[in-house]
Protein backbone atom coordinates (compact mmCIF):
# COMPACT_ATOMS: atom_id res chain seq x y z
CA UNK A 1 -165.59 -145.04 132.06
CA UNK A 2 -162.57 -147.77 132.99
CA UNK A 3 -161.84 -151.34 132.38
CA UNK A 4 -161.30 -152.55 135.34
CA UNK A 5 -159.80 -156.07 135.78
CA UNK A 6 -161.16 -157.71 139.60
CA UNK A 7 -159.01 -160.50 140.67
CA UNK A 8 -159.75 -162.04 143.54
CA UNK A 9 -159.94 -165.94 144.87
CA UNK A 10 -163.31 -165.05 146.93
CA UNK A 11 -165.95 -164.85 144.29
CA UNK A 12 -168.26 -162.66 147.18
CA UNK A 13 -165.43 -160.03 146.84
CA UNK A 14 -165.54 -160.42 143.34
CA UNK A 15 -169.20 -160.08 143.21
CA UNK A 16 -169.34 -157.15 145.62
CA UNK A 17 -166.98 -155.21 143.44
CA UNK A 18 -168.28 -155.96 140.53
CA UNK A 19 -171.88 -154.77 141.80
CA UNK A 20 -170.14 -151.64 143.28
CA UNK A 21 -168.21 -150.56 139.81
CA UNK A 22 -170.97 -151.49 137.90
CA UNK A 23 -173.01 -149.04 139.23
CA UNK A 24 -170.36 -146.27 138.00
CA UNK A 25 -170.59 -147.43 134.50
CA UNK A 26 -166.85 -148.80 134.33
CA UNK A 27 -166.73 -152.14 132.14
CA UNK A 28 -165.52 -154.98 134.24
CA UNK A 29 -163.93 -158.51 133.76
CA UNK A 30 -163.02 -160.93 136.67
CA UNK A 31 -160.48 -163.47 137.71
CA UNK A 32 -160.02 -165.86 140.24
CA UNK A 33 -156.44 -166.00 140.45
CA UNK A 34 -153.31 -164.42 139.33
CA UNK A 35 -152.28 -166.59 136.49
CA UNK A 36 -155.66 -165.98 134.85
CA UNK A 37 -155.62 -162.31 135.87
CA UNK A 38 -151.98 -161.60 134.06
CA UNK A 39 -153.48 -163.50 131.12
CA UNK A 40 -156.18 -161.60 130.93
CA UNK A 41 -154.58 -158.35 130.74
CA UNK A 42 -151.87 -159.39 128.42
CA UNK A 43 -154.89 -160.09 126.26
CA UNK A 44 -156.68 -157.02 126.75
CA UNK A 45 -154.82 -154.56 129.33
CA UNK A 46 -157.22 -153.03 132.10
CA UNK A 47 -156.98 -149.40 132.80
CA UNK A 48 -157.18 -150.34 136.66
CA UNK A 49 -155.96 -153.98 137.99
CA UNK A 50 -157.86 -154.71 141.65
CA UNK A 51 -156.02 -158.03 142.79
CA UNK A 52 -155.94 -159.79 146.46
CA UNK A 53 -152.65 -160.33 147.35
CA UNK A 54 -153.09 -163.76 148.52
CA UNK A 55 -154.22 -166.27 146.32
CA UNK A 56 -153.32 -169.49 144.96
CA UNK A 57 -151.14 -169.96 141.65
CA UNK A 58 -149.88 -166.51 141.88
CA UNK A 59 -150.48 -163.96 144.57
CA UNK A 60 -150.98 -160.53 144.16
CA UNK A 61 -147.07 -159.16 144.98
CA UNK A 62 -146.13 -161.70 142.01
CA UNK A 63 -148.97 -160.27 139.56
CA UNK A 64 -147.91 -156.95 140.68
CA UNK A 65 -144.21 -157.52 139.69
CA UNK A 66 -145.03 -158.96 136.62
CA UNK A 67 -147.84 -156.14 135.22
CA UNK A 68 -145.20 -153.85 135.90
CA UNK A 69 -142.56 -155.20 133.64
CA UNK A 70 -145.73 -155.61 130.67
CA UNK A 71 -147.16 -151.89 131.59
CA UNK A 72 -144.48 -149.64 134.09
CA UNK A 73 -147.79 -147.40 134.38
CA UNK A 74 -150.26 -149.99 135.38
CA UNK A 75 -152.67 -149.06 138.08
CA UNK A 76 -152.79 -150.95 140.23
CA UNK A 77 -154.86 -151.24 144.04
CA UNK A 78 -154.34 -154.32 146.29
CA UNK A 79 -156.34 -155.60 148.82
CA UNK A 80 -155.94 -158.37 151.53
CA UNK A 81 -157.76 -159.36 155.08
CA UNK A 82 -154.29 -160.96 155.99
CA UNK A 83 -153.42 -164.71 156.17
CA UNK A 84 -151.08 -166.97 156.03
CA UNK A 85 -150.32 -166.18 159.52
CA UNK A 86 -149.42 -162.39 158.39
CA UNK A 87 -152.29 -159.35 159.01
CA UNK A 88 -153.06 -157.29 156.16
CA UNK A 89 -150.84 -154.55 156.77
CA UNK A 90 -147.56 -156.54 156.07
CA UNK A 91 -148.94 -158.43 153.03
CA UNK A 92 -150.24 -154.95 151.28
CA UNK A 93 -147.03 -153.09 152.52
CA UNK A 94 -145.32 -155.60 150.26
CA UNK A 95 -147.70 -154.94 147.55
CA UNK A 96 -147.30 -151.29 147.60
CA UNK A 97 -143.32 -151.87 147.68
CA UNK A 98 -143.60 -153.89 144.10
CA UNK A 99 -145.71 -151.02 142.60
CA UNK A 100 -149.33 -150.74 144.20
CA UNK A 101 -150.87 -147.13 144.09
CA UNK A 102 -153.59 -147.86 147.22
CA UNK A 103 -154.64 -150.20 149.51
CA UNK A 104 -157.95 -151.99 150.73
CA UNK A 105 -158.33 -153.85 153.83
CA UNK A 106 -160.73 -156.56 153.75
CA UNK A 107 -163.99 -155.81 154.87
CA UNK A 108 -164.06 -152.65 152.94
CA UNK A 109 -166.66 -150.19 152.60
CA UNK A 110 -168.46 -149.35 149.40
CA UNK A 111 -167.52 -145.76 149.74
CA UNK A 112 -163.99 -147.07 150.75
CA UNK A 113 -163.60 -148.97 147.39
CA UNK A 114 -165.26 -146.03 145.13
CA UNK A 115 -162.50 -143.79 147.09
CA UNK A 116 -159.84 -145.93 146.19
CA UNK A 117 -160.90 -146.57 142.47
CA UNK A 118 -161.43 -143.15 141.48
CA UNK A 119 -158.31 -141.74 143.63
CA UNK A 120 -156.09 -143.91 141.17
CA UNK A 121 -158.28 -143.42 137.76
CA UNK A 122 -157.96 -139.46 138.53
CA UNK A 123 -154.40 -139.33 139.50
């Protein structure tokens, strides 16, 4: 199975992932925001990064940009229930422009996310 890194500033989305992937048999680590999240997988790169793209000391199209320049063939799946005065199309249209293989909007379904994860682990 996949490491999968979850970062996320909503610990319930965290948790509901975490539950969801769990349940595949993937090995999972969490972060709350994007600083901690590129840490982490400078430390120990994830075969699949899930990241919200807005969150506070670094949002998602940042973390994004910079896992690219660490690992060009990062994979990568942003999610986002909008914000900021922007709806979630715009913000993950900007995270699939900096490198972002799929999309979630917020409230996603379980079968939604286990789409998503195992369309980018499979190809």
């Amino acid at each position: 199975m996949a490491k999968i890194l979850i970062i996320d500033d909503d610990s319930s989305i965290r948790a509901l992932l975490y539950a969801i992937l769990e349940n595949e048999g993937h090995e999972l680590r969490e972060a709350e925001n994007g600083r901690k999240g590129l840490r982490m997988f400078k430390e120990d790169p994830a075969d699949l990064v899930i990241t919200d793209v807005l969150m506070p000391e670094k949002d998602g199209v940042e973390l994004i940009m910079e896992l690219k320049e660490i690992d060009q063939e990062a994979k990568v799946i942003a999610m986002s229930g909008g914000g900021r005065g922007l709806d979630a199309t715009f913000n993950l249209r900007m995270a699939q422009d900096f490198g972002a293989q799929r999309l979630m909007v917020k409230p996603f379904s379980t079968s939604e996310a286990l789409e998503a994860v195992n369309s980018v682990l499979n190809g």
